[in-house]
C-alpha atoms as a PDB file:
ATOM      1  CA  UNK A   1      -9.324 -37.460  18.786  1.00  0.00           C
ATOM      2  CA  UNK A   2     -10.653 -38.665  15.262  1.00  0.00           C
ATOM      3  CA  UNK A   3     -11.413 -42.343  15.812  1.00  0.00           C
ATOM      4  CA  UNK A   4     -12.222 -43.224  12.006  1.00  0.00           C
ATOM      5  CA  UNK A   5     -10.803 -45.614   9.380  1.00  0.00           C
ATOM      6  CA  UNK A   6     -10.243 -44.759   6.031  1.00  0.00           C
ATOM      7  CA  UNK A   7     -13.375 -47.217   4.743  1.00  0.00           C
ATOM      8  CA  UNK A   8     -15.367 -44.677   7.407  1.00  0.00           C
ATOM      9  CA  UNK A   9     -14.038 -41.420   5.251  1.00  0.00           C
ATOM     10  CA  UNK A  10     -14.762 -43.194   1.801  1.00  0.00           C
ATOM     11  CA  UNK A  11     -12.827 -42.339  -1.389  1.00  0.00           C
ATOM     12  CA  UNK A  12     -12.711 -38.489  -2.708  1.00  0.00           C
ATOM     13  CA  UNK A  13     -14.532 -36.679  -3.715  1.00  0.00           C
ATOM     14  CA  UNK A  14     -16.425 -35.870  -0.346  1.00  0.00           C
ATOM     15  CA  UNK A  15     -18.646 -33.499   0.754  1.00  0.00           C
ATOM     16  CA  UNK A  16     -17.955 -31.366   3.660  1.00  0.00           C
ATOM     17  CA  UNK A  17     -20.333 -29.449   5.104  1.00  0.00           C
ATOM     18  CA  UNK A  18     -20.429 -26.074   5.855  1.00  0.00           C
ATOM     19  CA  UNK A  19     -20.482 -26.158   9.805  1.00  0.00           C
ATOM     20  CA  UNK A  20     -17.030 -28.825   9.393  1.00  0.00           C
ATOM     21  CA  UNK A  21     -15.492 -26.011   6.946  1.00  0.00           C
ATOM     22  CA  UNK A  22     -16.320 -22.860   9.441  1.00  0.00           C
ATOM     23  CA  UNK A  23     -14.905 -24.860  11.965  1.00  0.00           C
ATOM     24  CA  UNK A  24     -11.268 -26.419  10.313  1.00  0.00           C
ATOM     25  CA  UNK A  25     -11.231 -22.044   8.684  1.00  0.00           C
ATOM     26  CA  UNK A  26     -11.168 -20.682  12.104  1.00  0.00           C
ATOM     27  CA  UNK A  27     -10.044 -23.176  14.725  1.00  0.00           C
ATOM     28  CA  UNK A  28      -6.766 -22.715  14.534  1.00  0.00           C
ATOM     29  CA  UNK A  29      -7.107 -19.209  15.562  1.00  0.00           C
ATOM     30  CA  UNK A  30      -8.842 -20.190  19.044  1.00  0.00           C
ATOM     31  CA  UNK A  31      -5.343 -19.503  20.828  1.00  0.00           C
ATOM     32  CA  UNK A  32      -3.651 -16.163  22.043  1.00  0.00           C
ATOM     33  CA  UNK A  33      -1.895 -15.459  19.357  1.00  0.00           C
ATOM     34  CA  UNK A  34      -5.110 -16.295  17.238  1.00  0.00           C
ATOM     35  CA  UNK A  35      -7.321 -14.748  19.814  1.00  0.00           C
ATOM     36  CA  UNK A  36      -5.161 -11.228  19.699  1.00  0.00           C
ATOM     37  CA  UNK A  37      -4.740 -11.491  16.003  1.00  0.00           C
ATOM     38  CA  UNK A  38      -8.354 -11.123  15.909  1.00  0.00           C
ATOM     39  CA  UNK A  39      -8.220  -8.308  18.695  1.00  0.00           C
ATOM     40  CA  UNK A  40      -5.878  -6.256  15.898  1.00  0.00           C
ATOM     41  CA  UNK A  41      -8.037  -6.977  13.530  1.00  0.00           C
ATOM     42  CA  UNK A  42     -11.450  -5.550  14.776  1.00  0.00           C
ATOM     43  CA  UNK A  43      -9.753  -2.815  16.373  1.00  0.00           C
ATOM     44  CA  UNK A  44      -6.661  -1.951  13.243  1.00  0.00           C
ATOM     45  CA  UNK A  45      -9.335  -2.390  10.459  1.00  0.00           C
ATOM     46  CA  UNK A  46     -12.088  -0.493  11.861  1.00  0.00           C
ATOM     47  CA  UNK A  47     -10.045   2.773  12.763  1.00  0.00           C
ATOM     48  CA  UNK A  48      -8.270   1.768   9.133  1.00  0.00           C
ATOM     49  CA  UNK A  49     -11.345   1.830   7.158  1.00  0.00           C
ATOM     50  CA  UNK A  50     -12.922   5.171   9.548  1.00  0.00           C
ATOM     51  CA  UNK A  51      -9.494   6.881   8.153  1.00  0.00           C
ATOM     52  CA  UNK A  52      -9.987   5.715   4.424  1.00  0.00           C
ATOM     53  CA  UNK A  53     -13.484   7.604   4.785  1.00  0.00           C
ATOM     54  CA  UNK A  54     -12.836  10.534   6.504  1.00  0.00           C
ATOM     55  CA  UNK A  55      -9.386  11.465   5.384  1.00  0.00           C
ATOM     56  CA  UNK A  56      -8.989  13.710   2.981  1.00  0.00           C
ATOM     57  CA  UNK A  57      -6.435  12.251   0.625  1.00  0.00           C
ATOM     58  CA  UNK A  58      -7.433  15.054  -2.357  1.00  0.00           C
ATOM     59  CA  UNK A  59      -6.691  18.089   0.062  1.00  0.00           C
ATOM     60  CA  UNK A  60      -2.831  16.864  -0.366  1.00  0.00           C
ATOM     61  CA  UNK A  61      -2.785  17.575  -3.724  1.00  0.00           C
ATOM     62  CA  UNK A  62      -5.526  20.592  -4.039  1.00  0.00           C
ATOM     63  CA  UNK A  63      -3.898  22.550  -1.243  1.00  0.00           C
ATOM     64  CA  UNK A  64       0.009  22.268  -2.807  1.00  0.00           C
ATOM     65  CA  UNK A  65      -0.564  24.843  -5.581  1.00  0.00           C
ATOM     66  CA  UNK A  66      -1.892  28.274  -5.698  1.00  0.00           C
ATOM     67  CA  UNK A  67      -3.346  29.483  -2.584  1.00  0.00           C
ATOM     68  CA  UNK A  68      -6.084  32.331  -2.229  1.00  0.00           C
ATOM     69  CA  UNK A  69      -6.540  33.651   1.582  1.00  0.00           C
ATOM     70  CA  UNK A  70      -9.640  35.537   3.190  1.00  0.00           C
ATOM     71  CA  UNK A  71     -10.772  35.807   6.288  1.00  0.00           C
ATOM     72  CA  UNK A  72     -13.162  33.581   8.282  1.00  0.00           C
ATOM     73  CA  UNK A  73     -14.934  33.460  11.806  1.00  0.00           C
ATOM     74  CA  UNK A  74     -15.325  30.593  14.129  1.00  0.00           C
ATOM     75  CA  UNK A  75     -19.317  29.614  14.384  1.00  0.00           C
ATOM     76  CA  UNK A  76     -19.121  26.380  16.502  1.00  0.00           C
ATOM     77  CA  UNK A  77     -16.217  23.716  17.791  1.00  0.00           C
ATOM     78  CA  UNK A  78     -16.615  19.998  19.225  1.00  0.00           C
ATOM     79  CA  UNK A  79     -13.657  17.640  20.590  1.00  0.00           C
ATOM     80  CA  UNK A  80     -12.736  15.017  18.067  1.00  0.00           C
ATOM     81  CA  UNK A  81     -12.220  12.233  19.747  1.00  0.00           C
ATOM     82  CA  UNK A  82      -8.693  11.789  18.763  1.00  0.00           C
ATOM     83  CA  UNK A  83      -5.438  13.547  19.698  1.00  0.00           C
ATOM     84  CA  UNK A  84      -2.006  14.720  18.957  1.00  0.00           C
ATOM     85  CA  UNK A  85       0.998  15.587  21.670  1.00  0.00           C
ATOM     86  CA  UNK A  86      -1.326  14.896  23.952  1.00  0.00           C
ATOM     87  CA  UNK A  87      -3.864  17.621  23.314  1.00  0.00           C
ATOM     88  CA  UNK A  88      -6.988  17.535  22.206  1.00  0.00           C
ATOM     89  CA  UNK A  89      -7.779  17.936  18.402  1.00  0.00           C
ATOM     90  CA  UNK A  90     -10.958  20.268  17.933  1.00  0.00           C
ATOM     91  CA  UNK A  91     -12.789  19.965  14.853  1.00  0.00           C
ATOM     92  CA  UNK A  92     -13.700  23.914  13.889  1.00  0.00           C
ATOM     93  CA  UNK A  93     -16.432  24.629  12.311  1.00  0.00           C
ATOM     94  CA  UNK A  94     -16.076  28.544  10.011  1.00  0.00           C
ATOM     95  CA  UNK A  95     -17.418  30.918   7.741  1.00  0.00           C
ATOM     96  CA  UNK A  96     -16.475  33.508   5.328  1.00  0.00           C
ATOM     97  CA  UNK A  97     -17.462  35.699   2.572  1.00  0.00           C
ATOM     98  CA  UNK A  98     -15.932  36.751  -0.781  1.00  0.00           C
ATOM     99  CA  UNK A  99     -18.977  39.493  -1.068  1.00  0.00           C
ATOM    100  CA  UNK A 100     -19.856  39.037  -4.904  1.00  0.00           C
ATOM    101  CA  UNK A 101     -18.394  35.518  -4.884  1.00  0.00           C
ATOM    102  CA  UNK A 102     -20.679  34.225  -2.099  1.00  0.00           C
ATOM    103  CA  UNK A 103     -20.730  32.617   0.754  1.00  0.00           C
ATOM    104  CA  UNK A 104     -18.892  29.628   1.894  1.00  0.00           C
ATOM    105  CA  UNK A 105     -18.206  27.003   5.366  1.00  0.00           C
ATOM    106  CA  UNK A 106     -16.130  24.246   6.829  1.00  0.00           C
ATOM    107  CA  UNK A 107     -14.666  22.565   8.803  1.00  0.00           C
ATOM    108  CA  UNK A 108     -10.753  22.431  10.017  1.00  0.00           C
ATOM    109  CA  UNK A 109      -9.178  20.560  12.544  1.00  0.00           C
ATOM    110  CA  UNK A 110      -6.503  21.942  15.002  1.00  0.00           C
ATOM    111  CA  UNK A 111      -4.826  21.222  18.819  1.00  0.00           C
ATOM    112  CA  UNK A 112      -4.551  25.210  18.973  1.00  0.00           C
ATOM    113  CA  UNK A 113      -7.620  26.865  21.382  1.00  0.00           C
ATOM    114  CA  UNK A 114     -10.514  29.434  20.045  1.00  0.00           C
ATOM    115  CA  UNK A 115     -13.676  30.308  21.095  1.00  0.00           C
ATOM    116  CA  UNK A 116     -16.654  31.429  18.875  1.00  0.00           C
ATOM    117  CA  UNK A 117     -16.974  34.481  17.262  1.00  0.00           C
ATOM    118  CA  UNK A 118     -12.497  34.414  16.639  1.00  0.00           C
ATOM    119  CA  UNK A 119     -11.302  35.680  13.389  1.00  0.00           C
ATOM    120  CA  UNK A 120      -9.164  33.177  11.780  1.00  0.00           C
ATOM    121  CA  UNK A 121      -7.543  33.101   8.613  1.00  0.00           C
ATOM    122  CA  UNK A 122      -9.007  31.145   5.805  1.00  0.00           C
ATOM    123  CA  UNK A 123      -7.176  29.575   2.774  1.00  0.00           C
ATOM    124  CA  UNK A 124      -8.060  27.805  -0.435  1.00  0.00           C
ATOM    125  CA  UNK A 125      -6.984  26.840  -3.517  1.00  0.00           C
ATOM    126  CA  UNK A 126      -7.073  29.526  -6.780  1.00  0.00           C
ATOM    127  CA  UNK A 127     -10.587  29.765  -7.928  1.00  0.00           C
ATOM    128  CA  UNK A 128     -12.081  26.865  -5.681  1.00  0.00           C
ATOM    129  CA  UNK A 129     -13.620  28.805  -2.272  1.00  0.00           C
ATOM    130  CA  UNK A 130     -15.779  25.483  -2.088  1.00  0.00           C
ATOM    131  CA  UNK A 131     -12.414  23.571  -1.248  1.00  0.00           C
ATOM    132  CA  UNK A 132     -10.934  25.461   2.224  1.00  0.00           C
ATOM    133  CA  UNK A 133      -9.144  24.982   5.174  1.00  0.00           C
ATOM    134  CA  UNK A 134      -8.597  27.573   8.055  1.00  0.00           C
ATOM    135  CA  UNK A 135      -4.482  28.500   7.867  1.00  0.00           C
ATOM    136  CA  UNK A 136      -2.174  25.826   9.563  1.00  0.00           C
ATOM    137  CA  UNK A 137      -5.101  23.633  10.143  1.00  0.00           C
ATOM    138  CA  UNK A 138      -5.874  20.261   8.734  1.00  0.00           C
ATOM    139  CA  UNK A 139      -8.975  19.664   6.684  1.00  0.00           C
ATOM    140  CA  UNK A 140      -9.453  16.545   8.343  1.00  0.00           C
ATOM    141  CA  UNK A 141      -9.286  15.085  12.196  1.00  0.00           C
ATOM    142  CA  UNK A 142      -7.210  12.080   9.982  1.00  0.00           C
ATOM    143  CA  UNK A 143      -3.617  12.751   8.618  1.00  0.00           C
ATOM    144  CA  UNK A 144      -0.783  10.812   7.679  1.00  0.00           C
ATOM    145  CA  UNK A 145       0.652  10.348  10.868  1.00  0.00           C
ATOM    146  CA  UNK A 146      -2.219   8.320  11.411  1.00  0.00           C
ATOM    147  CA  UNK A 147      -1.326   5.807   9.399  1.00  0.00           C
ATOM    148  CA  UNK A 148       0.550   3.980  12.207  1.00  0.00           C
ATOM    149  CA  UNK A 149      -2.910   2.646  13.531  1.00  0.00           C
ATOM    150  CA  UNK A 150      -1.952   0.484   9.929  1.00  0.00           C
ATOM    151  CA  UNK A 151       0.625  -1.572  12.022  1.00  0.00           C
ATOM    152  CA  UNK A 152      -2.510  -3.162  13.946  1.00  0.00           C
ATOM    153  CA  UNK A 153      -4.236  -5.062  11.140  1.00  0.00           C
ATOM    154  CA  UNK A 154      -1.215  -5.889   9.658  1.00  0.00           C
ATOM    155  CA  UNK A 155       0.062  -7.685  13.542  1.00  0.00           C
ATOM    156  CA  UNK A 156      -3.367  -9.265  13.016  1.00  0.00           C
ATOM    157  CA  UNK A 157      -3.014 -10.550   9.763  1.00  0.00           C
ATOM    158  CA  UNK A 158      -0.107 -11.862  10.845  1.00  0.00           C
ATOM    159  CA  UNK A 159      -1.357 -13.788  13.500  1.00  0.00           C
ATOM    160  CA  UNK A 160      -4.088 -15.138  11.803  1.00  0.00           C
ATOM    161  CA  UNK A 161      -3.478 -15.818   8.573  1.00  0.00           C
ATOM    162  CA  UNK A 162      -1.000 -18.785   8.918  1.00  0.00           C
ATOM    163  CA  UNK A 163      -3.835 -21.000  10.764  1.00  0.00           C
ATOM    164  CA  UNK A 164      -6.557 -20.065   8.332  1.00  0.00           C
ATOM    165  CA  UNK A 165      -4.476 -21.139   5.859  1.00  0.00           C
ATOM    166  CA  UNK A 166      -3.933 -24.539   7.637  1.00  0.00           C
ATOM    167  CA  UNK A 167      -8.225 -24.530   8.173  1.00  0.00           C
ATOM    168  CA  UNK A 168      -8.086 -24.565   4.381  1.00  0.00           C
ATOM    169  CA  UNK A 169      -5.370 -26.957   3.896  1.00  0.00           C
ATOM    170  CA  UNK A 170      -7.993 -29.239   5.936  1.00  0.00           C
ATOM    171  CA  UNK A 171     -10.824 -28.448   4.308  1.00  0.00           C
ATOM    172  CA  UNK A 172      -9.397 -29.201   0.898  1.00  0.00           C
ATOM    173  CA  UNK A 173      -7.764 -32.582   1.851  1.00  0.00           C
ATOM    174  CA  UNK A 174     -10.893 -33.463   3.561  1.00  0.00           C
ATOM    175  CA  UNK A 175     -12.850 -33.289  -0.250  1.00  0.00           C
ATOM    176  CA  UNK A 176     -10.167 -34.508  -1.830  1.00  0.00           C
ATOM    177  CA  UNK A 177      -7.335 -35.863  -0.205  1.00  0.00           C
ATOM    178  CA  UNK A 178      -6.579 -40.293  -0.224  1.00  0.00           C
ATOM    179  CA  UNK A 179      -7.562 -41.442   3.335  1.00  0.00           C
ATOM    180  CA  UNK A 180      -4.398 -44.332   4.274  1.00  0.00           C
ATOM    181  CA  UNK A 181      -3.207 -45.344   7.494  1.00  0.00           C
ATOM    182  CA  UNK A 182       0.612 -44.290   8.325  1.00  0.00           C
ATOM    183  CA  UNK A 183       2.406 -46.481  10.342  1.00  0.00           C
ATOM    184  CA  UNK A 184       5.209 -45.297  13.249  1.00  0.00           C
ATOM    185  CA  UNK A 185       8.823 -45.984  11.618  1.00  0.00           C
ATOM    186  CA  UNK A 186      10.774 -43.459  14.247  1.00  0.00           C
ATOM    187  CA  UNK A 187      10.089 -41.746  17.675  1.00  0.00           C
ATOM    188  CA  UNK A 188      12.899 -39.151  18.810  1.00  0.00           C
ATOM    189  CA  UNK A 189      12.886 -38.404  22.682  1.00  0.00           C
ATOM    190  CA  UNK A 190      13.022 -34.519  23.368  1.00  0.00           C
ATOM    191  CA  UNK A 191      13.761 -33.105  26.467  1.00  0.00           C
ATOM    192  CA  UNK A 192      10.336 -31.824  27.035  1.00  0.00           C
ATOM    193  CA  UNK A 193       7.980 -32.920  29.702  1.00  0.00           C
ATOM    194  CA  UNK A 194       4.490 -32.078  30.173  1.00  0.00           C
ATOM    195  CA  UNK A 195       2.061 -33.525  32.733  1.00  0.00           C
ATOM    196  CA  UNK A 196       4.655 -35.726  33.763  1.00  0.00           C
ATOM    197  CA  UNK A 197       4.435 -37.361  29.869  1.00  0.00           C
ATOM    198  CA  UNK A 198       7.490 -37.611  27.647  1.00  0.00           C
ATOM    199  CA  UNK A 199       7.371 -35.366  24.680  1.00  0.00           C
ATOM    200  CA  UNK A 200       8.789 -37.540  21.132  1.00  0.00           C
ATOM    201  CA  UNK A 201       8.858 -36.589  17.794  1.00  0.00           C
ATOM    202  CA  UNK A 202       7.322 -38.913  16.059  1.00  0.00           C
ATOM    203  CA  UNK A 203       7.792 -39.804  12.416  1.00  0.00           C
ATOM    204  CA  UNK A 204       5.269 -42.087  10.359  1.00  0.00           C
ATOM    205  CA  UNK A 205       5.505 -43.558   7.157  1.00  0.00           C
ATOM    206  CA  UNK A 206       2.841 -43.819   4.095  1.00  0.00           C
ATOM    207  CA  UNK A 207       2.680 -45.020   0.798  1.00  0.00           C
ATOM    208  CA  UNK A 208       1.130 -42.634  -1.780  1.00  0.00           C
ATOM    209  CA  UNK A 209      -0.947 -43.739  -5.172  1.00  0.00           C
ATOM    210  CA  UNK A 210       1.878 -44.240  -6.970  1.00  0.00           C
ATOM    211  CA  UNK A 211       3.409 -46.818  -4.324  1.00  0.00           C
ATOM    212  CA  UNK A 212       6.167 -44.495  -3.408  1.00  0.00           C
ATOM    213  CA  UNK A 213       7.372 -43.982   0.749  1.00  0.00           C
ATOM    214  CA  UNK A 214       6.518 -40.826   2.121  1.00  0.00           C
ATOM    215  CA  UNK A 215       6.701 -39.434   5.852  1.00  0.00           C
ATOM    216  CA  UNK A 216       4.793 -37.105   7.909  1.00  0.00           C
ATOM    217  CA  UNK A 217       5.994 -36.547  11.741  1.00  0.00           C
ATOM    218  CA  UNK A 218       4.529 -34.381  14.522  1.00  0.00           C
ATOM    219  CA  UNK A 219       5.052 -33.900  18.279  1.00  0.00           C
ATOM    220  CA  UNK A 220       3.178 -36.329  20.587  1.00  0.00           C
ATOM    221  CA  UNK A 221       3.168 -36.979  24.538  1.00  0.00           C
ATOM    222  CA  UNK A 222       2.344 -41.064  23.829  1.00  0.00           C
ATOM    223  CA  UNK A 223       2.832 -43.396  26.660  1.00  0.00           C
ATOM    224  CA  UNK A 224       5.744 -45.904  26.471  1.00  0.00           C
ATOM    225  CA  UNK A 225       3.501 -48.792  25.395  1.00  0.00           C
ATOM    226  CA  UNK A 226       2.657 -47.367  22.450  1.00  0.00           C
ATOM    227  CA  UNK A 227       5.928 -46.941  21.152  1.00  0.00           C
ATOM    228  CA  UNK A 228       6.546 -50.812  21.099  1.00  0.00           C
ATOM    229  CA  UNK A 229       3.455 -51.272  19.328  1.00  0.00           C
ATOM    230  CA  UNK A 230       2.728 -51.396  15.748  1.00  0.00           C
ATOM    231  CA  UNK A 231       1.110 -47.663  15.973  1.00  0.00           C
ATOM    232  CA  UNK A 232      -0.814 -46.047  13.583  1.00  0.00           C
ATOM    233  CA  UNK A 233      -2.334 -42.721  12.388  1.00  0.00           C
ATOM    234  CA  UNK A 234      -5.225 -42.193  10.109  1.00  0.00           C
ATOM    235  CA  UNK A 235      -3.784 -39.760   7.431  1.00  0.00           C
ATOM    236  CA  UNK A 236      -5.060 -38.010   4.246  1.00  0.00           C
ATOM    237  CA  UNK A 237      -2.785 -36.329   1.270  1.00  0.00           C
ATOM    238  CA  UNK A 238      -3.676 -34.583  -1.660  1.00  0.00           C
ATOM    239  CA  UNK A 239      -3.653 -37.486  -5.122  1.00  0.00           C
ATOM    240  CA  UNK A 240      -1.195 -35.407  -7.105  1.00  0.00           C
ATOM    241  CA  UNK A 241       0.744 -33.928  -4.274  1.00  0.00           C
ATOM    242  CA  UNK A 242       1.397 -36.683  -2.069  1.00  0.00           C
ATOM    243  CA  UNK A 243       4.076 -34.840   0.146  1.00  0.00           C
ATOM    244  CA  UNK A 244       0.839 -32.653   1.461  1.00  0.00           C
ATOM    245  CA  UNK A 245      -0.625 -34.378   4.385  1.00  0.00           C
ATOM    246  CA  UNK A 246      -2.817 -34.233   7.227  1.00  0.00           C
ATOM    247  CA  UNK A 247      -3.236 -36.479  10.040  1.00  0.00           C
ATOM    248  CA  UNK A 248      -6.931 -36.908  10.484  1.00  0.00           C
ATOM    249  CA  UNK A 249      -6.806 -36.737  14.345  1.00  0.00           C
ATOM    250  CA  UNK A 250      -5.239 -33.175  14.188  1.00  0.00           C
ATOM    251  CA  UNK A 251      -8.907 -32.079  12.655  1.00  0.00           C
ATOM    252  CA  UNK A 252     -10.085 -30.216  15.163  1.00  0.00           C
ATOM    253  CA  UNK A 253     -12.827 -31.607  17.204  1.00  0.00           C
ATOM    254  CA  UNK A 254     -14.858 -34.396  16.007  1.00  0.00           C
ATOM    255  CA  UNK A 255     -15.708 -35.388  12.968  1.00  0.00           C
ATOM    256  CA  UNK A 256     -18.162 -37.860  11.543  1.00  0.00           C
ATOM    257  CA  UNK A 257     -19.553 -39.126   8.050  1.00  0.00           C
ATOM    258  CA  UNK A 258     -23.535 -38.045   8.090  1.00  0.00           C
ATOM    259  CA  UNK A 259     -25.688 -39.240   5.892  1.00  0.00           C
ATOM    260  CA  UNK A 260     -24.881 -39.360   2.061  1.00  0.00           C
ATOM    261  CA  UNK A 261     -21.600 -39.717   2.901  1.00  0.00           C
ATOM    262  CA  UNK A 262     -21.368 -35.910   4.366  1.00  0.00           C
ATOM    263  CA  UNK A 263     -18.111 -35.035   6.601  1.00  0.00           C
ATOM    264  CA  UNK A 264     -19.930 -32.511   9.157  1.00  0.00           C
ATOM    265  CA  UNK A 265     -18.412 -31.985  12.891  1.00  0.00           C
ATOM    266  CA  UNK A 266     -19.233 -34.389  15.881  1.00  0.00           C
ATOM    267  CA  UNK A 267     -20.295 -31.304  18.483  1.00  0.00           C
ATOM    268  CA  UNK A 268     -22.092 -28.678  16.593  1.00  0.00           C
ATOM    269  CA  UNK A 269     -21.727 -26.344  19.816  1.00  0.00           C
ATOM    270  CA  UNK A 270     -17.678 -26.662  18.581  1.00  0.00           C
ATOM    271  CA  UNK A 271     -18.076 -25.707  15.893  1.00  0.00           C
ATOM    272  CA  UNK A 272     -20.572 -22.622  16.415  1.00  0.00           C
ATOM    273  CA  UNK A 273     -18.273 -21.819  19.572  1.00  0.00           C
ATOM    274  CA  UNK A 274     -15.063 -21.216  16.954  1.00  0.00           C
ATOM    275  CA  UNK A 275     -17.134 -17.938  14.944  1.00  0.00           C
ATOM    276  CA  UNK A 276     -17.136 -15.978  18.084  1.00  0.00           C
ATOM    277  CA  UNK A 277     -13.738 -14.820  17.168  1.00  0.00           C
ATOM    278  CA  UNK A 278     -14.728 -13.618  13.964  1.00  0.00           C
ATOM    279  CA  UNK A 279     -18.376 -12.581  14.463  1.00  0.00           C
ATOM    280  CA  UNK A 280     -17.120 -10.556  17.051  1.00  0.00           C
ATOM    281  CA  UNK A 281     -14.160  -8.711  15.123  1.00  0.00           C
ATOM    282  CA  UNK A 282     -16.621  -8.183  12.230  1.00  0.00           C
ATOM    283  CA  UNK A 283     -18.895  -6.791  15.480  1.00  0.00           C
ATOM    284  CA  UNK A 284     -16.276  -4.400  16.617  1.00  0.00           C
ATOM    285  CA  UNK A 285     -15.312  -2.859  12.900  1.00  0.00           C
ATOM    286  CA  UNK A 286     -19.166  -2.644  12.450  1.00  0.00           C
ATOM    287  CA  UNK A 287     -19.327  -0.536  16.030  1.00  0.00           C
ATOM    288  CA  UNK A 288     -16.154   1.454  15.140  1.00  0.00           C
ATOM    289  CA  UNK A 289     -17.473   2.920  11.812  1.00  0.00           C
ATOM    290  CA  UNK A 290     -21.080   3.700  13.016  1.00  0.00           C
ATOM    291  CA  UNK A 291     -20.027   5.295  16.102  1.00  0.00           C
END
């Protein structure tokens, strides 16, 4: 909990260092839905971005006109790492000449089986030997029925995105936002219990610049005392949209005014402890696209 007044967090605006903004970006995210958001995300954007670079988008279009054929031979094959109906696909390296023309190579991609030295047949587009692909093969280990490994960045996204976006909402009232104390004006009783504590809904009330009654409310386990008591939360909301608030306690953490009136986190080790998610997704992709 956030033990501060507002005369602690002064007036805006603040300064809020860099450790205190890391830490409200990706906090929220230290659940498992955060924690498997960011598991879609390093592995869904690495194989995304290894598909973007190897697939050969142009082929679509360069192989659905005229087609010239030829003959080619099979000089060397190596699995692919990936797979289709449960078979391996082979990555094919070939050669063939167009005597006069010259020489030319590459490299197709197929589940079928052949062994070195096999006469395949070669195809490419009119004029353009440089551009082939050995008949009913693909011209890269990537097609579009890859593009359901898509699905996994976008689940990640998902997941994540909502608490960044509440790590920013923090950070911004934190700079800006009117510090004011909010007192308790409701408490509904739910029908949860959790470590044998009641769980309410509380609702407190504030008064914004302007003089005007606003409410924020969130779910609390308090003991019964304190709902006799003139309780209250330390709250900031943003000067020209009052209705945007943030109780200071749900900061995650610690926080505490350094010197020159600097916001920066209580534990340092908290706040280095909430990168690992990302470091390690940024890691992963890193891994993905060298290996």
């Amino acid at each position: 909990m956030n033990e501060m007044s507002d005369k602690d967090l002064g007036n805006p605006p603040r300064k809020v260092s860099l450790w205190m903004s890391l830490q409200n970006l990706v906090w929220g995210t230290i659940s498992l839905n955060g924690i498997m958001g960011w598991i879609f995300l390093a592995s869904g954007f690495g194989v995304t971005l290894l598909m973007v670079v190897e697939m050969d988008i142009s082929g679509y279009f360069a192989f659905g006109g005229e087609l010239e054929k030829g003959e080619a031979v099979i000089i060397s094959y190596k699995d692919s790492r990936l797979t289709r109906d449960d078979m391996n696909i082979i990555a094919y390296s070939y050669a063939f000449d167009l005597g006069g023309s010259g020489k030319y190579s590459g490299t197709s991609y197929s589940i079928r089986k052949y062994k070195v030295g096999d006469k395949v047949k070669v195809e490419y587009p009119k004029g353009k030997p440089t551009k082939s692909r050995l008949v009913g093969m693909d011209s890269s280990r990537f097609t579009l029925s890859h593009l359901y490994f898509l699905f996994l960045p976008i689940l990640g996204l998902y997941l994540t995105i909502p608490p960044l976006r509440r790590g920013m909402r923090a950070n911004g009232l934190l700079k800006t936002g009117v510090a004011t104390l909010a007192g308790l004006t409701a408490a509904k009783r739910t029908k949860t219990v959790e470590y044998k504590k009641r769980l309410y809904h509380l609702t407190y009330t504030y008064k914004d610049t302007d003089g005007g009654e606003r409410q924020i409310s969130r779910g609390e386990y308090p003991d019964p005392e304190e709902l006799t008591t003139d309780k209250q939360e330390l709250i900031l909301f943003h000067p020209l949209k009052p209705e945007m608030s943030l109780f200071v306690s749900d900061i995650p953490g610690n926080i505490q005014v350094g010197k020159g009136g600097e916001i920066i986190p209580k534990h340092l080790d908290q706040a280095l402890g909430s990168l690992i998610p990302p470091l390690l997704t940024v890691a992963v992709i890193v891994v993905i696209l060298l290996s």
